[in-house]
C-alpha atoms as a PDB file:
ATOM      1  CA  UNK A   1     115.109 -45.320 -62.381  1.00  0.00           C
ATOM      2  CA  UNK A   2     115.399 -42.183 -60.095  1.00  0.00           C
ATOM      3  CA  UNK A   3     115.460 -42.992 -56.563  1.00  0.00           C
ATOM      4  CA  UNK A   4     115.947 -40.386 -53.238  1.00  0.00           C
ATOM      5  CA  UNK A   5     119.530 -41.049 -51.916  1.00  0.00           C
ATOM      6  CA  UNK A   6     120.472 -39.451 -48.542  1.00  0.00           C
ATOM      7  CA  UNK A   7     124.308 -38.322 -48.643  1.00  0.00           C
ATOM      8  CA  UNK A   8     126.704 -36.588 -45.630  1.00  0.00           C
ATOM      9  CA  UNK A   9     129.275 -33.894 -45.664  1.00  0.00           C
ATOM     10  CA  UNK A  10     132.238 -34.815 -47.330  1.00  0.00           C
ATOM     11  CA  UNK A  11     134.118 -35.145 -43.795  1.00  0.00           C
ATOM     12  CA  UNK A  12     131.956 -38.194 -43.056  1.00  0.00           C
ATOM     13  CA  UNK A  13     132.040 -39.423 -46.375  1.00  0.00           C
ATOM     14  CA  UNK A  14     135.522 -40.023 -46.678  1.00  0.00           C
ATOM     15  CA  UNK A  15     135.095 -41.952 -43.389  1.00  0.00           C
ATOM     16  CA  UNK A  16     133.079 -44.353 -44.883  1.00  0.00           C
ATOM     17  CA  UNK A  17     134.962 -44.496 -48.333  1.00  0.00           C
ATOM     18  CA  UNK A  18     137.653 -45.215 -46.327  1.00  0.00           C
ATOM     19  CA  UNK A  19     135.928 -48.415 -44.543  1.00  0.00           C
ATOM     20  CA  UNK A  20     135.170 -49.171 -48.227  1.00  0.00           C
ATOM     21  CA  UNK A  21     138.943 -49.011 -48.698  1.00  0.00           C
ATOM     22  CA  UNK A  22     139.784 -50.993 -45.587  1.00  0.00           C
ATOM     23  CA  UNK A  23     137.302 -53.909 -46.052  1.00  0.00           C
ATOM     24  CA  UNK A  24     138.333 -54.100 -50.049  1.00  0.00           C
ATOM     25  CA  UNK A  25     141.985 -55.019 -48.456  1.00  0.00           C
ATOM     26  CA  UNK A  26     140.550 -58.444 -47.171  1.00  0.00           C
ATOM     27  CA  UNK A  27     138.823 -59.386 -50.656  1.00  0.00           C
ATOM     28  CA  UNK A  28     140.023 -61.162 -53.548  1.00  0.00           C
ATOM     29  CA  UNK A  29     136.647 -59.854 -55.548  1.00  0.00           C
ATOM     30  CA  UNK A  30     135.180 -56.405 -56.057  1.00  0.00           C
ATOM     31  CA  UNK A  31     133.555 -55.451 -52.581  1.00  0.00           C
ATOM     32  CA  UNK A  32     131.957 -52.147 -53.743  1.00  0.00           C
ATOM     33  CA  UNK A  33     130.415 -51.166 -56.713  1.00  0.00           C
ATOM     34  CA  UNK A  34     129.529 -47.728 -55.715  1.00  0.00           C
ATOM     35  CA  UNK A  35     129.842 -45.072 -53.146  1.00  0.00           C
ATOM     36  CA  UNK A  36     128.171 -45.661 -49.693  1.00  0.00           C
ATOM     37  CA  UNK A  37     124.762 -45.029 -50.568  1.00  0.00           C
ATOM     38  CA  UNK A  38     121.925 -44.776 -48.055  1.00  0.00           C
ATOM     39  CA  UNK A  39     118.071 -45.296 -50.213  1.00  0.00           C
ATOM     40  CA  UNK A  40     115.515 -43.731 -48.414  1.00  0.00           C
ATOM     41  CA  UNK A  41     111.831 -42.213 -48.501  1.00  0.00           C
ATOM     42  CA  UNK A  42     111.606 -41.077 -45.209  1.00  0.00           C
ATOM     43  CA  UNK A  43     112.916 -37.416 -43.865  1.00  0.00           C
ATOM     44  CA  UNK A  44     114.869 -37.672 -40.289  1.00  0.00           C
ATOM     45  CA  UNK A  45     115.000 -35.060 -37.454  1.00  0.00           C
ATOM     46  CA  UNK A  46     118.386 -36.715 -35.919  1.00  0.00           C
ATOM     47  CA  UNK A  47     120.824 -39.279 -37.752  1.00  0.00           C
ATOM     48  CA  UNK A  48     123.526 -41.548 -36.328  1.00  0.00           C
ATOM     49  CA  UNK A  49     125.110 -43.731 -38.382  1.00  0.00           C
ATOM     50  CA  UNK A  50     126.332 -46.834 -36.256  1.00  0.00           C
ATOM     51  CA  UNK A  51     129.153 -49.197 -36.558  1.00  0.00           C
ATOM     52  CA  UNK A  52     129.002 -52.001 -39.779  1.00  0.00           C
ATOM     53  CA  UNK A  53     126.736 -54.891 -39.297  1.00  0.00           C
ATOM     54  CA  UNK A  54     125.414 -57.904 -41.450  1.00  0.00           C
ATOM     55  CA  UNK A  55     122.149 -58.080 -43.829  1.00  0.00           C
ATOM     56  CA  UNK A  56     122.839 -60.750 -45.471  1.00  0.00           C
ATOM     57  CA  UNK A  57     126.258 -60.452 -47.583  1.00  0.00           C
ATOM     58  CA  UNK A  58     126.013 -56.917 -47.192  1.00  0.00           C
ATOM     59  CA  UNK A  59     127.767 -54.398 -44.835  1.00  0.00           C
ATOM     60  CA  UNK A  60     126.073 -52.035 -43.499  1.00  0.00           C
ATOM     61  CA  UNK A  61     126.178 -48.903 -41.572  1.00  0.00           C
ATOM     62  CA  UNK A  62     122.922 -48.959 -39.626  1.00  0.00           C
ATOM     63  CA  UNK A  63     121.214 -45.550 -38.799  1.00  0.00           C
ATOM     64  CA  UNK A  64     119.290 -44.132 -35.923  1.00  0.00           C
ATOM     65  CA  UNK A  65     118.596 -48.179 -34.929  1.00  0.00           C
ATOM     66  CA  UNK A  66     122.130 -49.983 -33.662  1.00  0.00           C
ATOM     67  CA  UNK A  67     121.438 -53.189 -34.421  1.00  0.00           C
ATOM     68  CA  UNK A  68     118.892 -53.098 -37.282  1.00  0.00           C
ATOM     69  CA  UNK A  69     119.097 -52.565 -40.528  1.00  0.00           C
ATOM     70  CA  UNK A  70     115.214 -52.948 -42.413  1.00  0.00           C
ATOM     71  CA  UNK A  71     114.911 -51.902 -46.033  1.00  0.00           C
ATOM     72  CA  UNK A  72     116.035 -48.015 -46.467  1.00  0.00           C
ATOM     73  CA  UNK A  73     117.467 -48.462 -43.112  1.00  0.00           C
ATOM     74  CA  UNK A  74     121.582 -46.800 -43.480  1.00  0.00           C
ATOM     75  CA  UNK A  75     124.595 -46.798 -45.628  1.00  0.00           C
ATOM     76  CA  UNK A  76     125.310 -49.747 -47.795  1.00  0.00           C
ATOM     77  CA  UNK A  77     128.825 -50.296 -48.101  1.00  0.00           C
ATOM     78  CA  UNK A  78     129.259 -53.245 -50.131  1.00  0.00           C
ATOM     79  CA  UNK A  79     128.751 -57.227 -50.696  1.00  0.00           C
ATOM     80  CA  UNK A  80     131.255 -59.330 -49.278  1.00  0.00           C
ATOM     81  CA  UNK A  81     129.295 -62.593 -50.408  1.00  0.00           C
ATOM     82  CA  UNK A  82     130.791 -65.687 -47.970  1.00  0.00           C
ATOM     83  CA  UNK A  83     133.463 -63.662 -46.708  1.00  0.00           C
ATOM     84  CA  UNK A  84     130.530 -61.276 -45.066  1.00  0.00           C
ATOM     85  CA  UNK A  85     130.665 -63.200 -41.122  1.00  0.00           C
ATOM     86  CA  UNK A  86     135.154 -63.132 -41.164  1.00  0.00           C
ATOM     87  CA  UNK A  87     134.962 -59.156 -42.265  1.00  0.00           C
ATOM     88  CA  UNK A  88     132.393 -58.012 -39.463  1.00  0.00           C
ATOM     89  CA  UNK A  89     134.969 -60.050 -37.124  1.00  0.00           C
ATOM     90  CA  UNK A  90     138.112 -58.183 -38.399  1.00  0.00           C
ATOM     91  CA  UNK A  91     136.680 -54.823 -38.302  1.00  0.00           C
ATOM     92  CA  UNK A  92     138.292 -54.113 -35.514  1.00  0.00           C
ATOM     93  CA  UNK A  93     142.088 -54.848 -36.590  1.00  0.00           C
ATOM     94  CA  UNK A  94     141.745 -52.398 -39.318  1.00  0.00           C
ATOM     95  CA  UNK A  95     141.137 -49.021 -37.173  1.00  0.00           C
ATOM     96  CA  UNK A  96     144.737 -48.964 -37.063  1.00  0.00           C
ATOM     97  CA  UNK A  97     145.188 -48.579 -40.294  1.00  0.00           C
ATOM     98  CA  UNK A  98     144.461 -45.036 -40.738  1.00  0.00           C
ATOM     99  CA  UNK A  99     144.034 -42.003 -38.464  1.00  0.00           C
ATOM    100  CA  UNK A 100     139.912 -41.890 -39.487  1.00  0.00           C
ATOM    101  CA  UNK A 101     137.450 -42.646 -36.867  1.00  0.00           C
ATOM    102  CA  UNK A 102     136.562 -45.413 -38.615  1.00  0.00           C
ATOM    103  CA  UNK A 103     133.917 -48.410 -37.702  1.00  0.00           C
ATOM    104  CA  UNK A 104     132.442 -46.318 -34.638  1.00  0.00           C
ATOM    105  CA  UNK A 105     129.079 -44.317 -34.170  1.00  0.00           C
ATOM    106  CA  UNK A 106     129.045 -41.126 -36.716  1.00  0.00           C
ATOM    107  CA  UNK A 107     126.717 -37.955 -35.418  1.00  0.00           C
ATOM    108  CA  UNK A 108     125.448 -36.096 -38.224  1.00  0.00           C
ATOM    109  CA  UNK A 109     124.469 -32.759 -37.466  1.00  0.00           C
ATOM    110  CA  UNK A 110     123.403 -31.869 -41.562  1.00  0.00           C
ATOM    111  CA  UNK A 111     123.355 -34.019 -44.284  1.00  0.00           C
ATOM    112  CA  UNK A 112     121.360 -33.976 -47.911  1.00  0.00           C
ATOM    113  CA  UNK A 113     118.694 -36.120 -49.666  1.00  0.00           C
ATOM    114  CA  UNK A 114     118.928 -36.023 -53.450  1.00  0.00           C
ATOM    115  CA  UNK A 115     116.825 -37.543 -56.752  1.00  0.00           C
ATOM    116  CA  UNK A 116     119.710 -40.680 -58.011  1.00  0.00           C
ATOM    117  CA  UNK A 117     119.506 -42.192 -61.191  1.00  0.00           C
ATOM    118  CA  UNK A 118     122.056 -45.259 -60.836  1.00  0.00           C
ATOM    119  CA  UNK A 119     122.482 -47.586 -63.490  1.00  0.00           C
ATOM    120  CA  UNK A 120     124.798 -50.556 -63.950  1.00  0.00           C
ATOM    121  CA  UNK A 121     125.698 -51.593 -67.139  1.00  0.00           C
ATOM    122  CA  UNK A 122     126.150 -55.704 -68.122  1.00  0.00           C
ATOM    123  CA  UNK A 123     130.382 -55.436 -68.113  1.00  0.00           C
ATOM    124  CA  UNK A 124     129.671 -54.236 -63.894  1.00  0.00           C
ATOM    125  CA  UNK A 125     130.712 -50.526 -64.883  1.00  0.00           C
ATOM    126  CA  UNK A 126     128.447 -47.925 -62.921  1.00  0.00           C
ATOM    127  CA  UNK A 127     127.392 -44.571 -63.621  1.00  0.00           C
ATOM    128  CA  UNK A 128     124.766 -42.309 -61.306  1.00  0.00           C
ATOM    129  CA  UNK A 129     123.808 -38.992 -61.798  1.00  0.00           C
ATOM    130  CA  UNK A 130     121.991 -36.488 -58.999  1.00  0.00           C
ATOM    131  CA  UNK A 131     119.986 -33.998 -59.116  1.00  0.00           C
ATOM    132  CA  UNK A 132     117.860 -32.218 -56.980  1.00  0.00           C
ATOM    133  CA  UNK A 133     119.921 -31.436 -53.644  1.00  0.00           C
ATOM    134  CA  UNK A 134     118.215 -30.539 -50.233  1.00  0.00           C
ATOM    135  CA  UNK A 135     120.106 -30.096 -47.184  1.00  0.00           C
ATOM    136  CA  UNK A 136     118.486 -31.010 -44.298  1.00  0.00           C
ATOM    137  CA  UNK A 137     119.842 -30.186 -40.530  1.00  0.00           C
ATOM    138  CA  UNK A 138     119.570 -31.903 -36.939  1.00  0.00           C
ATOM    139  CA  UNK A 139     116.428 -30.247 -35.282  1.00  0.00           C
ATOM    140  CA  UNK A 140     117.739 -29.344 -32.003  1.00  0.00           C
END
């Protein structure tokens, strides 16, 4: 099914492959099962991508709305399952672990939206392939 993923610059991308990284380091299981992806319909004029919070088991990174996430709402980082409530609390003793700004508020001056076609297969292996790229920048 093809779907309209927004992605960043590969600067803040690696920031939040590297929380993927970070969190990952707490879990016995697989957290992620794909890149930080962000599902949306709608087109922003501004985007901030704010520290991780809860929806559910998932982690998210919550944008233009701090503490909200609704449906096509930020950048899913992964399922944590039970662990979800001890990994929002340890966020915080991780930041030293690299020299990324990582877990903090992201301003995005340009990012893309693209046409995703994600599948996962039964064995938990996941392919995606995109199409369609249109960069989009902050109106001013």
């Amino acid at each position: 099914m093809m779907e309209t993923w927004l992605f960043l610059p590969d600067n803040l991308m690696a920031i939040l492959y590297e929380e993927q990284k970070l969190i990952q380091s707490f879990l016995p299981f697989p957290f992620r099962n794909a890149i930080p992806f962000f599902k949306t319909k709608e087109k922003f004029e501004s985007l901030a991508i704010y520290p991780p919070i809860l929806s559910g088991s998932l982690i998210v990174r919550p944008c233009n709305s701090p503490d909200s996430f609704e449906e096509n709402g930020g950048f899913v980082l992964g399922d944590a399952a039970n662990e979800a409530e001890n990994i929002i609390l340890k966020l915080e003793s991780l930041k030293p672990k690299t020299k990324l700004p990582v877990f903090s508020i992201l301003n995005c001056r340009s990012w893309y939206y693209a046409d995703v076609e994600f599948n996962e297969e039964k064995n938990g292996l996941c392919t995606w392939c995109i199409k369609n790229k249109v960069w989009q920048k902050a109106v001013k």
